[in-house]
C-alpha atoms as a PDB file:
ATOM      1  CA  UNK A   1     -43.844  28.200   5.469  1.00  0.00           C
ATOM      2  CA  UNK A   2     -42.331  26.635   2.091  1.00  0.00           C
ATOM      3  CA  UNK A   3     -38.762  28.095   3.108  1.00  0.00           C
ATOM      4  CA  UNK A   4     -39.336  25.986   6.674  1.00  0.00           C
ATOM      5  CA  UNK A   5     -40.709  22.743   5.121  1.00  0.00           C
ATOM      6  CA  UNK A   6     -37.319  22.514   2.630  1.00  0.00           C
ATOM      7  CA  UNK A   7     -35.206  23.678   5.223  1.00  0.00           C
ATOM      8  CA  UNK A   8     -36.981  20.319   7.414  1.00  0.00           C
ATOM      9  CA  UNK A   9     -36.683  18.387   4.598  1.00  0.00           C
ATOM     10  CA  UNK A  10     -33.024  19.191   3.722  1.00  0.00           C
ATOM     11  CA  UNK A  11     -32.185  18.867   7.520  1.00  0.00           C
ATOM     12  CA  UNK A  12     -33.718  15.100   7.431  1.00  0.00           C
ATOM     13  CA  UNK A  13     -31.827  14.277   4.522  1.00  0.00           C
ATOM     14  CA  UNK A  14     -28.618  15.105   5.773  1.00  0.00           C
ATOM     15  CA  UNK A  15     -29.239  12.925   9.161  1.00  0.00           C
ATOM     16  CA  UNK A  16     -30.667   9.863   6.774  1.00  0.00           C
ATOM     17  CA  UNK A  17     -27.068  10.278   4.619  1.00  0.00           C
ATOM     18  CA  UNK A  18     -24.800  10.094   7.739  1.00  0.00           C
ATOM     19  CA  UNK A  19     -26.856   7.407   9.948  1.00  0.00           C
ATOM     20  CA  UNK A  20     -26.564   5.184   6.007  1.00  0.00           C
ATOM     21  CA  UNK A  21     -23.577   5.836   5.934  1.00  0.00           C
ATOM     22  CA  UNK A  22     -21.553   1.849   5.838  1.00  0.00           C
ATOM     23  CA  UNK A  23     -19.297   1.806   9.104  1.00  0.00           C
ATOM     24  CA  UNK A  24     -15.551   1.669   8.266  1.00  0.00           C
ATOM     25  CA  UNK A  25     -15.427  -2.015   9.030  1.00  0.00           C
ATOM     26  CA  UNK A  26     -18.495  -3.022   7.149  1.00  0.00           C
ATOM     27  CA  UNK A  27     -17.130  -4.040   4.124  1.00  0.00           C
ATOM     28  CA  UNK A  28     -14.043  -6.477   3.456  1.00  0.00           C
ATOM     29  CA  UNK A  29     -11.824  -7.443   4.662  1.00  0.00           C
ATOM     30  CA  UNK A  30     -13.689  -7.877   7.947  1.00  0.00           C
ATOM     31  CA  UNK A  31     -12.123  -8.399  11.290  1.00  0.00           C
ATOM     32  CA  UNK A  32     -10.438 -11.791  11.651  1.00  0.00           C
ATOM     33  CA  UNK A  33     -11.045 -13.347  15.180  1.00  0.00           C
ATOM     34  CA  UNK A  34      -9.215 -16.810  13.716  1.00  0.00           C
ATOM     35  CA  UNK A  35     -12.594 -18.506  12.933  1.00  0.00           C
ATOM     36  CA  UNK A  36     -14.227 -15.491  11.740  1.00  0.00           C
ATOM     37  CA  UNK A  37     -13.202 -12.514   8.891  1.00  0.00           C
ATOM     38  CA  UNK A  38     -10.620 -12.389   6.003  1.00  0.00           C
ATOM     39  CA  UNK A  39      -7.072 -13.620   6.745  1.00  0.00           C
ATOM     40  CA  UNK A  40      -5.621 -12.233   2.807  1.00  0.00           C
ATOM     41  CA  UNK A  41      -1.908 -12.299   1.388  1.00  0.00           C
ATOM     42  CA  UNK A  42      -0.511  -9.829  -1.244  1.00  0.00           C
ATOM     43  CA  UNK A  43       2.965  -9.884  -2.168  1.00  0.00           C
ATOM     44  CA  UNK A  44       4.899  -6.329  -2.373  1.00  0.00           C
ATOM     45  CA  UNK A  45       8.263  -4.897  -3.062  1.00  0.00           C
ATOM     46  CA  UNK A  46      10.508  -1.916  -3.662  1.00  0.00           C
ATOM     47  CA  UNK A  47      11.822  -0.964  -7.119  1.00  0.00           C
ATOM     48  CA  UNK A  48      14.067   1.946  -7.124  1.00  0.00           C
ATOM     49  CA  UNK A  49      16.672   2.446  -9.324  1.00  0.00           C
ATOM     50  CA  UNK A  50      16.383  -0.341 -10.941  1.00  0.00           C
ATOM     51  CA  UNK A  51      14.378  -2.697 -13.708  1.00  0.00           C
ATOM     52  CA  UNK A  52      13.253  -5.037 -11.008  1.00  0.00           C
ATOM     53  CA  UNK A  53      11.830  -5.019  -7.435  1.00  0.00           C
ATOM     54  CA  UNK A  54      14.428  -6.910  -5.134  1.00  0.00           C
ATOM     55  CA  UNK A  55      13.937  -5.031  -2.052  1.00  0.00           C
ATOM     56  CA  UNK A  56      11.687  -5.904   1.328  1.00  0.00           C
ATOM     57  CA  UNK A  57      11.018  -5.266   4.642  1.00  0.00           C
ATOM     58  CA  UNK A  58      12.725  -6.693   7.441  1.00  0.00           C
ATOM     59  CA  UNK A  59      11.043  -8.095  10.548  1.00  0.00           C
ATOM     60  CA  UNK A  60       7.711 -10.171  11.336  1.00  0.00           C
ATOM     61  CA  UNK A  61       6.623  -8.157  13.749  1.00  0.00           C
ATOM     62  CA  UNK A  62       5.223 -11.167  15.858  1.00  0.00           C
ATOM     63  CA  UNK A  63       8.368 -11.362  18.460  1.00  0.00           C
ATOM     64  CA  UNK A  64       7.211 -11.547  21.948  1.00  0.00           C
ATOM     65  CA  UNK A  65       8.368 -11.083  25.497  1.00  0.00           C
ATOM     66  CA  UNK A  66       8.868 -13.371  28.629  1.00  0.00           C
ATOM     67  CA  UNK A  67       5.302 -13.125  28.933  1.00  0.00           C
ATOM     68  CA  UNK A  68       4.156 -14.297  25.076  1.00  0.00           C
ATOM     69  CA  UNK A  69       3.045 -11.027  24.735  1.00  0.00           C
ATOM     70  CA  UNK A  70       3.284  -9.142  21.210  1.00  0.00           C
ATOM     71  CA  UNK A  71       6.168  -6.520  21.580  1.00  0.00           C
ATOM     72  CA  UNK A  72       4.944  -4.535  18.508  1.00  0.00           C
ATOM     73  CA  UNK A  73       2.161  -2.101  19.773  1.00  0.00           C
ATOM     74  CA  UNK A  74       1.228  -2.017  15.787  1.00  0.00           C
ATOM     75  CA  UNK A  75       0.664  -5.739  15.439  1.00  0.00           C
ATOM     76  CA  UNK A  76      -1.244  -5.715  18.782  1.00  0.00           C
ATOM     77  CA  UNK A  77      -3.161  -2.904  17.445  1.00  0.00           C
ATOM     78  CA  UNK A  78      -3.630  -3.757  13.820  1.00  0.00           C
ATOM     79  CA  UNK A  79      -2.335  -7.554  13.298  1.00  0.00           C
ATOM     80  CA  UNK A  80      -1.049  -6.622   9.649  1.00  0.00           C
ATOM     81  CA  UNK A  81       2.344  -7.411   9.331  1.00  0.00           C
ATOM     82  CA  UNK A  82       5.208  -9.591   7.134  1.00  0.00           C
ATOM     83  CA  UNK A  83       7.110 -12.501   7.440  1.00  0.00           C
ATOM     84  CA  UNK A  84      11.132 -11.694   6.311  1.00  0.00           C
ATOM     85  CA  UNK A  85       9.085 -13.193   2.424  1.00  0.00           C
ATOM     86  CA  UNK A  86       7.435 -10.165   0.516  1.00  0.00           C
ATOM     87  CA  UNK A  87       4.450 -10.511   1.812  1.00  0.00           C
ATOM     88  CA  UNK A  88       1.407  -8.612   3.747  1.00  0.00           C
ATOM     89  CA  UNK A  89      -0.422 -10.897   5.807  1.00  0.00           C
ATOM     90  CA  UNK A  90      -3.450  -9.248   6.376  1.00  0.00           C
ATOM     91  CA  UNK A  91      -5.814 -10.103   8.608  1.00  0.00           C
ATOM     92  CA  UNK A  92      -7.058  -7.196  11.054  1.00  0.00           C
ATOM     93  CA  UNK A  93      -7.545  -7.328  14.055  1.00  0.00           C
ATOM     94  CA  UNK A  94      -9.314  -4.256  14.788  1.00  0.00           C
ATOM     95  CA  UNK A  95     -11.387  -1.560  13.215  1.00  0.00           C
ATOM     96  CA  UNK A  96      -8.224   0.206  12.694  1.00  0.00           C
ATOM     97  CA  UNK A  97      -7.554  -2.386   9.559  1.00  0.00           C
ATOM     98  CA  UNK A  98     -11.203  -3.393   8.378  1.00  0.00           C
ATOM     99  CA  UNK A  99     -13.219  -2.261   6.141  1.00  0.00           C
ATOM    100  CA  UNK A 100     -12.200   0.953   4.352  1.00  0.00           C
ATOM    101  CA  UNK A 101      -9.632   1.838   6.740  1.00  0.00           C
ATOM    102  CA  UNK A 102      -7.985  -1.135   4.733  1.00  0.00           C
ATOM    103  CA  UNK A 103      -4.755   0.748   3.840  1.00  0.00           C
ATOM    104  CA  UNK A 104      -1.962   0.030   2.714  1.00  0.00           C
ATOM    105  CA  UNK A 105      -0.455   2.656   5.360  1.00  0.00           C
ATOM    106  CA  UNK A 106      -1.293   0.741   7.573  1.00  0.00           C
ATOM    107  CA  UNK A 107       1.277  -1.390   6.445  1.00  0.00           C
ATOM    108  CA  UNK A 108       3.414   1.143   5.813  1.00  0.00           C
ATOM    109  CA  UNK A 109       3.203   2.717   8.983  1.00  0.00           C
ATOM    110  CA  UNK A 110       3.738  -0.619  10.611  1.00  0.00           C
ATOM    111  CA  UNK A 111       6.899  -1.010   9.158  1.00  0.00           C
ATOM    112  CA  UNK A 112       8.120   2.889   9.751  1.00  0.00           C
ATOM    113  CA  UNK A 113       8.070   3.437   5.991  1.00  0.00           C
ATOM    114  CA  UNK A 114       7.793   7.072   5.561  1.00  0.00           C
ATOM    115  CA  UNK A 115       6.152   7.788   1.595  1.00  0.00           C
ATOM    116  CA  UNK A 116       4.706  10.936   0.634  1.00  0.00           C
ATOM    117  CA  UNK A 117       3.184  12.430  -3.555  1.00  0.00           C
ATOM    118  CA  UNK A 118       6.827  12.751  -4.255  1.00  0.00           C
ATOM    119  CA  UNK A 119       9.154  11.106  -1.359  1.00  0.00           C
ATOM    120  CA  UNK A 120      10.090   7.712  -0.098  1.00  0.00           C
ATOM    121  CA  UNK A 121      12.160   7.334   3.558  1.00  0.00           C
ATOM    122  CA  UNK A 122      13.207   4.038   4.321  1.00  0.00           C
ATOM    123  CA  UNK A 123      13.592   2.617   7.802  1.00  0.00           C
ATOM    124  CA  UNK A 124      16.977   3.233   9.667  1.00  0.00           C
ATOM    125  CA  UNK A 125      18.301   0.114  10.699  1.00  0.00           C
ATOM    126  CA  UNK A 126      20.832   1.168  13.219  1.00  0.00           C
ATOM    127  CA  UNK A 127      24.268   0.547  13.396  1.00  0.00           C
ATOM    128  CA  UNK A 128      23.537  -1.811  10.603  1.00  0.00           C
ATOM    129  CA  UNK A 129      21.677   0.770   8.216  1.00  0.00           C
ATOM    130  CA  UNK A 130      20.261  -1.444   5.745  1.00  0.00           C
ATOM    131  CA  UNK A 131      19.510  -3.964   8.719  1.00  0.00           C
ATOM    132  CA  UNK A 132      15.639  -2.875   8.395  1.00  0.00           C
ATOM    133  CA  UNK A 133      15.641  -3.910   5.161  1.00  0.00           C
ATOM    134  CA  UNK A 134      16.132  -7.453   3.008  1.00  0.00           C
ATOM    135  CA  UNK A 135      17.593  -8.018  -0.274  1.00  0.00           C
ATOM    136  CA  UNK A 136      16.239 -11.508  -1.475  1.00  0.00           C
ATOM    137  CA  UNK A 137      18.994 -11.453  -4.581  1.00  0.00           C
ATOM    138  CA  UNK A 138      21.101 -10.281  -2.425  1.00  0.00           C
ATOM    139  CA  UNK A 139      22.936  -7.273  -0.535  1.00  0.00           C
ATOM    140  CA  UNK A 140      23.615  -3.900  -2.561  1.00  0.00           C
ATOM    141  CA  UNK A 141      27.242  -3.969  -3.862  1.00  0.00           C
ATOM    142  CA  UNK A 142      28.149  -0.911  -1.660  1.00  0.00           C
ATOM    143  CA  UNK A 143      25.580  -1.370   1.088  1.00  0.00           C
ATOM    144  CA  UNK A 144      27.003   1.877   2.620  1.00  0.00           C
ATOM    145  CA  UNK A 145      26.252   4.018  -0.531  1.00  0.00           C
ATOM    146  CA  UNK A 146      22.892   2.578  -0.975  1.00  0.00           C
ATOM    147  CA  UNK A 147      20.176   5.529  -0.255  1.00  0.00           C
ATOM    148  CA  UNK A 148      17.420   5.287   2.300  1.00  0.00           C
ATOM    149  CA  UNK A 149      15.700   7.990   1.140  1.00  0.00           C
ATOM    150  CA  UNK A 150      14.157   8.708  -2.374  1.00  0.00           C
ATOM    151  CA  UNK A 151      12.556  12.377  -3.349  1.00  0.00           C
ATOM    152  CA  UNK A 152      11.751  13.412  -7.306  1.00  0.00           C
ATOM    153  CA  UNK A 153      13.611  16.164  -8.135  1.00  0.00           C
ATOM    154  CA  UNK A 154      16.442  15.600  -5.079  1.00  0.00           C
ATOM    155  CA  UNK A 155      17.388  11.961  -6.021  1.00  0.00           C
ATOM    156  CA  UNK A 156      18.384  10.629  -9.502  1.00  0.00           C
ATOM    157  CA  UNK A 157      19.311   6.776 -10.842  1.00  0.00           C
ATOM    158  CA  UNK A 158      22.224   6.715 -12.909  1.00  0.00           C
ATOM    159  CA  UNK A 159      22.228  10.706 -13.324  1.00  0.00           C
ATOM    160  CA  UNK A 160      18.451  10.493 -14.724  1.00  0.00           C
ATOM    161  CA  UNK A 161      15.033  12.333 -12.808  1.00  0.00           C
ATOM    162  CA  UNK A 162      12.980   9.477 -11.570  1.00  0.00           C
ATOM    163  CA  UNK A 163       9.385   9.327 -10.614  1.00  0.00           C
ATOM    164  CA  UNK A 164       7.700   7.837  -7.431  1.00  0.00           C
ATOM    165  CA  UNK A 165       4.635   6.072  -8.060  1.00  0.00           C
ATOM    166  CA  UNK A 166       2.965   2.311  -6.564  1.00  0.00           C
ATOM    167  CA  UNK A 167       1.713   0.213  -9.053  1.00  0.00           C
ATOM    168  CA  UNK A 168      -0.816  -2.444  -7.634  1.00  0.00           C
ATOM    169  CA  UNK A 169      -2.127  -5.555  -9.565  1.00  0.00           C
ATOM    170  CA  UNK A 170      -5.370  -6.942  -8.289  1.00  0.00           C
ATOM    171  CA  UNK A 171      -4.430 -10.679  -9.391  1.00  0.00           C
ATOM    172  CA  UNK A 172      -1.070 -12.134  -8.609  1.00  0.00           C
ATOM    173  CA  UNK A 173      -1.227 -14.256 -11.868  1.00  0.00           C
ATOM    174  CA  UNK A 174      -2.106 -11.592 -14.546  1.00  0.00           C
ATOM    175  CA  UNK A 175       0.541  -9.168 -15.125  1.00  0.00           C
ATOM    176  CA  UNK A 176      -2.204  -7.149 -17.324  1.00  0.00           C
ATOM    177  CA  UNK A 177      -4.303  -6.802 -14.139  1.00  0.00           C
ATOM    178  CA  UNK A 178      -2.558  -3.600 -12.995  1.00  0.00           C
ATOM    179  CA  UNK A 179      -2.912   0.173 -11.547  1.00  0.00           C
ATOM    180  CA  UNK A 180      -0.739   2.557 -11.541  1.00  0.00           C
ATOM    181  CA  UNK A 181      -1.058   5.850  -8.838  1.00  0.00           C
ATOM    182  CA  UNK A 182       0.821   8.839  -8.482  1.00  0.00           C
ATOM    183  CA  UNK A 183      -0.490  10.036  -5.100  1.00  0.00           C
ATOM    184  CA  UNK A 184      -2.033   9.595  -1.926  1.00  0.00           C
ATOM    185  CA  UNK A 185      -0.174   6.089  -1.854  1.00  0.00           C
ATOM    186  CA  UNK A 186      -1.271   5.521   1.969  1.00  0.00           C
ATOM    187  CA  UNK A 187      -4.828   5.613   1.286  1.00  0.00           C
ATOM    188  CA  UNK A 188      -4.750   2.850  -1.744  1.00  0.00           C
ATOM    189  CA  UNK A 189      -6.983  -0.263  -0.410  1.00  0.00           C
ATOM    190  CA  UNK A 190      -6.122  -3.689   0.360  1.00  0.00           C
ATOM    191  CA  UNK A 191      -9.145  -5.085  -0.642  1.00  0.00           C
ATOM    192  CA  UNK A 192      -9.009  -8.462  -2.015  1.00  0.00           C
ATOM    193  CA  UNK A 193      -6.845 -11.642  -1.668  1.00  0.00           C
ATOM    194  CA  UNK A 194      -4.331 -11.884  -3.767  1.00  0.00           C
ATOM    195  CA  UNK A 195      -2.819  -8.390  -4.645  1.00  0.00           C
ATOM    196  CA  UNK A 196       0.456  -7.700  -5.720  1.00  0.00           C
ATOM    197  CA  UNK A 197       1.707  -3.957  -4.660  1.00  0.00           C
ATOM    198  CA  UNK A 198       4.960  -2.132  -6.008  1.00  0.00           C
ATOM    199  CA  UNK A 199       6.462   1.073  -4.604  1.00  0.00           C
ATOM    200  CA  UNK A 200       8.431   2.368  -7.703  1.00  0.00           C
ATOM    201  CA  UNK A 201      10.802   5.016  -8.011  1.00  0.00           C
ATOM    202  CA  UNK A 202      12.547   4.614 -11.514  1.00  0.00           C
ATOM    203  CA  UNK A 203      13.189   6.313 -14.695  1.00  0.00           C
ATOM    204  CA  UNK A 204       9.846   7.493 -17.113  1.00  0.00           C
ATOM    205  CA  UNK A 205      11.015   4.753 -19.233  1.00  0.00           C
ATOM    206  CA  UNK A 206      11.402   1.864 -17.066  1.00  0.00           C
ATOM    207  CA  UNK A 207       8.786  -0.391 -16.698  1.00  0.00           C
ATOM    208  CA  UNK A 208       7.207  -1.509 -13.001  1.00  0.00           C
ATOM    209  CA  UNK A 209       7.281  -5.038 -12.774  1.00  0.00           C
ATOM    210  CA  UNK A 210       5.997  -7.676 -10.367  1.00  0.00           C
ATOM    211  CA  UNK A 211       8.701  -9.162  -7.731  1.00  0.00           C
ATOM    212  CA  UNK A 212       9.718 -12.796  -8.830  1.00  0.00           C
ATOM    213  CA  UNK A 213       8.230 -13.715  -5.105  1.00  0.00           C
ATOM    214  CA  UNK A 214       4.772 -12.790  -6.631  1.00  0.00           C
ATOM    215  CA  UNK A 215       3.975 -16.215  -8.073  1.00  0.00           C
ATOM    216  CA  UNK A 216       4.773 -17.875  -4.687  1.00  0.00           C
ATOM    217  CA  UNK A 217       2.147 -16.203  -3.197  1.00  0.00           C
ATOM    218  CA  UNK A 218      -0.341 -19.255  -2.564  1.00  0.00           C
ATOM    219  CA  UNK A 219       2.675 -21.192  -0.744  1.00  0.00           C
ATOM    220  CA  UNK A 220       4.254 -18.095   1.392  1.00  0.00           C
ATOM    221  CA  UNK A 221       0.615 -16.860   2.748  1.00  0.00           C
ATOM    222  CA  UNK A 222      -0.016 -20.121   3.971  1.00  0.00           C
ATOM    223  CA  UNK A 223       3.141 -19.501   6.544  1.00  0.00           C
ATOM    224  CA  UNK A 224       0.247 -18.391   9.607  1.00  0.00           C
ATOM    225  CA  UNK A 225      -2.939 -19.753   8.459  1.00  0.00           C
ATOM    226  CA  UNK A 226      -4.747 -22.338   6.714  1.00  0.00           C
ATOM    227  CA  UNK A 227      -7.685 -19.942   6.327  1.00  0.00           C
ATOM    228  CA  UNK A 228      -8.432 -17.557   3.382  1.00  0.00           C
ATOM    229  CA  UNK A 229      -5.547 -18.609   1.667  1.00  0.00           C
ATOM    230  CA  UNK A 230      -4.794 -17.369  -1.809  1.00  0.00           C
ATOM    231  CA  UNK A 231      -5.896 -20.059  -4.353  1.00  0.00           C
ATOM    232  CA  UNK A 232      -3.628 -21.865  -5.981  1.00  0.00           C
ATOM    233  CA  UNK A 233      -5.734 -20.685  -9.535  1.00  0.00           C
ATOM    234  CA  UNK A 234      -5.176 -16.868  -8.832  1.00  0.00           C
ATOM    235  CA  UNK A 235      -6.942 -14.568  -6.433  1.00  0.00           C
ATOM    236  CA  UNK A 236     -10.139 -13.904  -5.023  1.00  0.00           C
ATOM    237  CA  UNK A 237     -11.981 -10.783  -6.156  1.00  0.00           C
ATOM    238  CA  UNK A 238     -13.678  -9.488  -2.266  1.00  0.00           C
ATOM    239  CA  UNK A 239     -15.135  -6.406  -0.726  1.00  0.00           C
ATOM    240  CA  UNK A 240     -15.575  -3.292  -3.353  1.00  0.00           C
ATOM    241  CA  UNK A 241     -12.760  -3.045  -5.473  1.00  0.00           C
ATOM    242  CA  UNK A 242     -14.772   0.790  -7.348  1.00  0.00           C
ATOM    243  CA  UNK A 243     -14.535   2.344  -4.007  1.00  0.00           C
ATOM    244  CA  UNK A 244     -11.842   3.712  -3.250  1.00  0.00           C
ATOM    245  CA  UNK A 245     -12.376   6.626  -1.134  1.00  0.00           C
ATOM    246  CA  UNK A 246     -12.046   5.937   2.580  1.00  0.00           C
ATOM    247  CA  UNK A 247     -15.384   6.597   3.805  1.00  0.00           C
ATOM    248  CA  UNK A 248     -17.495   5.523   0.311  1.00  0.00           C
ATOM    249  CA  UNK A 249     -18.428   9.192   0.203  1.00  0.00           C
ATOM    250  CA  UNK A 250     -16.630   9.697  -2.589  1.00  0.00           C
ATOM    251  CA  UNK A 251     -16.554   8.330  -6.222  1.00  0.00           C
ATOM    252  CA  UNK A 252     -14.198   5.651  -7.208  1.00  0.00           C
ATOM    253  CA  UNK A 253     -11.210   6.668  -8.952  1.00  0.00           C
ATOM    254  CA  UNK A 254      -8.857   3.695  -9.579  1.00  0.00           C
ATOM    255  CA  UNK A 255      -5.306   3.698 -11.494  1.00  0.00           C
ATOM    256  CA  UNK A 256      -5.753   1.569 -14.565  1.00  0.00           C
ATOM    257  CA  UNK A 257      -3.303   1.012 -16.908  1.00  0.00           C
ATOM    258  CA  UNK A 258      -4.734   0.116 -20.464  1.00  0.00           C
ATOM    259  CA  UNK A 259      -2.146  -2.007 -22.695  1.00  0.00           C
ATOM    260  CA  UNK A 260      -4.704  -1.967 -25.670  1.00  0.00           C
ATOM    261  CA  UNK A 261      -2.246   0.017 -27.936  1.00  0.00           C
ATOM    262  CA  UNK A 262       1.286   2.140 -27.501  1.00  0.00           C
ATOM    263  CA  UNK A 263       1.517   4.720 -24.517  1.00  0.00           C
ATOM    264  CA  UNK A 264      -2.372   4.408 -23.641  1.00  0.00           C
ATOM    265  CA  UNK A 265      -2.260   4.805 -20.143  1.00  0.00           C
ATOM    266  CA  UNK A 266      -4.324   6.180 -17.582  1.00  0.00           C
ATOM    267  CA  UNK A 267      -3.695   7.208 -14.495  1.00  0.00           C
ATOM    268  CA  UNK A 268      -5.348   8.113 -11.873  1.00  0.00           C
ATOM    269  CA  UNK A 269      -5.155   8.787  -7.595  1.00  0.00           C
ATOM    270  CA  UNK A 270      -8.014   7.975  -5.016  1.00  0.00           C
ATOM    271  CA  UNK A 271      -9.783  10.519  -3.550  1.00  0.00           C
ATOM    272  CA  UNK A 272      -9.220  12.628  -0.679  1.00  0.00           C
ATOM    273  CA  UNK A 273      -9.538  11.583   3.182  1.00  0.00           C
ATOM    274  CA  UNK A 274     -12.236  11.590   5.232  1.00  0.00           C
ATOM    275  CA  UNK A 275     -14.113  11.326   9.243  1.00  0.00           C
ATOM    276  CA  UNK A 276     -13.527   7.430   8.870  1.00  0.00           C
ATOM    277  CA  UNK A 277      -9.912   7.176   7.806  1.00  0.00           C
ATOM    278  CA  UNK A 278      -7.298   5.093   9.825  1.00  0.00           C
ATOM    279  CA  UNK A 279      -4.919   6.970  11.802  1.00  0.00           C
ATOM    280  CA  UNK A 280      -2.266   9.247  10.258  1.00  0.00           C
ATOM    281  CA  UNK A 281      -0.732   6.757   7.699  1.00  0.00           C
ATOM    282  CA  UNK A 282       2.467   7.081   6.211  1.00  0.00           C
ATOM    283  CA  UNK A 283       4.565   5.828   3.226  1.00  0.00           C
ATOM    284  CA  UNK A 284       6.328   2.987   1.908  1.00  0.00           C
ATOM    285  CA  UNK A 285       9.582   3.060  -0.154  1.00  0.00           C
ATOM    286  CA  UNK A 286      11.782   1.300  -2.229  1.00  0.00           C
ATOM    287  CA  UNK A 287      15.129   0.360  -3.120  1.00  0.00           C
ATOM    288  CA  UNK A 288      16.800  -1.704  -5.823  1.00  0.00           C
ATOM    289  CA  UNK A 289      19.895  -0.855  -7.507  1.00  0.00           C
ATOM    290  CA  UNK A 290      21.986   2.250  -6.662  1.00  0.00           C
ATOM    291  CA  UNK A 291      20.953   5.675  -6.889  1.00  0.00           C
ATOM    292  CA  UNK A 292      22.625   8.927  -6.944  1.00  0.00           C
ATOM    293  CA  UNK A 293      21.628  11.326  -4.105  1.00  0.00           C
ATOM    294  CA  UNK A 294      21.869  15.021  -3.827  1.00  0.00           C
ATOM    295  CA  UNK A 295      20.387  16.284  -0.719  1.00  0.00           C
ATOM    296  CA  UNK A 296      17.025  15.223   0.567  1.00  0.00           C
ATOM    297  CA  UNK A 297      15.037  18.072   1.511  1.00  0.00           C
ATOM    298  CA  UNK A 298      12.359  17.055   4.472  1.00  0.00           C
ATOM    299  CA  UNK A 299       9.592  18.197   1.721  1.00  0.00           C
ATOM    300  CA  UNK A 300       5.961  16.407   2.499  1.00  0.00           C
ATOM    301  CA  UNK A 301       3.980  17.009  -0.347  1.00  0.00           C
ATOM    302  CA  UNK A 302       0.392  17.901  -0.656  1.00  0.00           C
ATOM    303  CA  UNK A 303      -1.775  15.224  -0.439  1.00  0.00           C
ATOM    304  CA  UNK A 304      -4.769  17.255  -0.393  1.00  0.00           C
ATOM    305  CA  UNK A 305      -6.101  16.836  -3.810  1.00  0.00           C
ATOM    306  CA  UNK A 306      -5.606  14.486  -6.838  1.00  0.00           C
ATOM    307  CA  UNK A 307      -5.250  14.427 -10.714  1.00  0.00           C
ATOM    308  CA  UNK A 308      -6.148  11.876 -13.479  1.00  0.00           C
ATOM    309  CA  UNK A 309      -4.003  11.980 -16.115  1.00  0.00           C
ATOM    310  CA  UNK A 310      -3.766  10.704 -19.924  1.00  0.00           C
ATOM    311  CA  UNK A 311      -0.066  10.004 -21.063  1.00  0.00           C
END
C-alpha cells in the first residue's frame, strides 16, 4: 500500500514538473507583431587570425519578389536577420526565435554559418567566394587565399594552433561586461538588448575584442524600427540572463571572464539541449587576417556535454 501511494505520488509530481514547465516563448524576447514583443539589436563579428574583428555577414535577408513577398524562407520563418552593418536585428517572429529558443543559431543558421566545439565554415559566396561575406576595413589582401573554413588543430594563423571560442558581452558600452564559451556556441542566448557577440578563432594569447561597429549600436539598430531600440546610455538588461539552458531545466552555467587579477578567468559552456530547443542550429565563423590552412577535415565535434574550466 505504501509502495503504491509513493509510486502515485512520484507519478503526480512528474506531471506537475512538465505541465510548470515555462513554454519556450514565455520568457524574452517575446514575439514581435510590430506593436507588440521585443524588437533588440546586438552587434557581432568575426575575429580570426587576427587582433581585431573586421569581418561580417553579407546580405539583409529582407529582398523580395514581384509579389513583396520575403524570398528568404528563414526570415519568413524566424524574422532575425542583418543589415550589410554588424548587426542582429532581432525581433522574432515566431516561436522558433522567442523565448529560450532565442539562439544565436538561429542567426547562424540564417546566414548558412556552419560552427561546431572546434570548427568554423563560412558561407560560399559563389563565383565570388568571399561575396557572402563583408570586410568593413576592407577586402583581404589576397581575397583568393583567404580561408572559409577554420578547424583547431587543421588550421593555424601565422604558423601558430589557434582556438575557436565566442565571446559575448551583455552591454555594448562595458568592455568588462564579457563571457567567454568554448562550446555549444549555437545554443548561447540572445537575451537582452544590447549584446555584443564575437566568434573568435585566434592565438591563446590574443585577446577577443569588441568590433569598432559596437559603439554604433544605438544608431545602426534604429535602421527598421523605432521600437525597442538600444538606449543611447547602454543596454537593457531583459528576460533571464542565469538561464541558460534551452528549456530552464537545467542550471545556469554562463562564461564569465573575471579581470580582478592576472590570468583569472573562468570559463564555462551552457548546458546540454533539450524537448524545447529550436531546430537543428548551426555555427557561425569568422575571419580577419590571413590564416594558414592545412586540410579541413569534415570533423563535427561533440556537442553532447560541457566543461567549466579555471585557466
Amino acid at each position: 500500500m505504501i509502495v503504491a501511494f509513493v509510486l502515485v505520488l512520484g507519478l503526480a509530481l512528474i506531471v506537475y514538473a512538465r505541465s510548470s514547465r515555462p513554454a519556450a516563448d514565455a520568457s524574452a524576447p517575446r514575439i514581435y507583431t510590430g506593436q507588440t514583443g521585443d524588437h533588440w539589436h546586438g552587434a557581432y563579428g568575426f575575429q580570426l587570425c587576427g587582433d581585431i574583428a573586421d569581418v561580417q555577414l553579407a546580405g539583409d535577408l529582407e529582398q523580395t519578389d514581384s509579389n513583396g513577398n520575403l524570398v528568404s524562407r528563414a526570415m519568413q520563418t524566424t524574422g532575425i536577420h542583418s543589415h550589410d552593418d554588424g548587426v542582429i536585428h532581432w525581433h522574432a517572429w515566431s516561436s522558433q526565435a522567442s523565448g529560450r529558443r532565442a539562439q544565436l543559431g538561429v542567426f547562424f543558421d540564417n546566414y548558412n554559418v556552419k560552427l561546431t566545439n572546434d570548427k568554423l565554415e563560412l558561407p560560399e559566396g559563389g563565383d565570388d567566394r568571399l561575396a557572402a561575406l563583408r570586410f568593413p576595413n576592407g577586402p583581404p589582401d589576397s581575397p583568393d587565399d583567404f580561408p572559409l573554413v577554420y578547424e583547431e588543430g587543421e588550421t593555424q594563423c601565422a604558423g601558430e594552433d589557434a582556438e575557436l571560442k565566442v565571446v559575448v558581452w551583455t552591454d555594448y558600452t562595458d568592455p568588462d561586461s564579457d563571457s567567454t564559451y568554448t562550446s555549444d556556441f549555437d545554443e548561447i542566448r540572445f537575451d537582452r538588448n544590447g549584446l555584443v557577440v564575437v566568434v573568435a578563432f585566434v592565438p591563446p594569447d590574443v585577446d577577443v575584442v569588441m568590433p569598432a561597429w559596437a559603439a554604433e549600436l544605438p544608431s545602426l539598430g534604429a535602421i527598421d524600427s523605432a521600437t525597442g531600440q538600444v538606449p543611447a546610455g547602454g543596454s537593457t538588461p531583459s528576460g533571464e540572463p542565469g538561464d541558460s539552458t534551452p528549456d530552464g531545466s537545467g542550471p545556469a552555467t554562463t562564461a564569465a571572464t573575471d579581470d580582478s587579477g592576472p590570468g583569472s578567468t573562468d570559463v564555462s559552456v551552457p548546458t546540454g539541449s533539450s524537448d524545447d530547443t529550436a531546430a537543428d542550429t548551426t555555427e557561425a565563423a569568422d575571419t580577419t587576417g590571413a590564416a594558414d590552412t592545412t586540410g579541413a577535415a569534415d570533423t563535427t565535434a561533440d556537442t553532447s556535454s560541457s566543461a567549466t574550466t579555471d585557466g
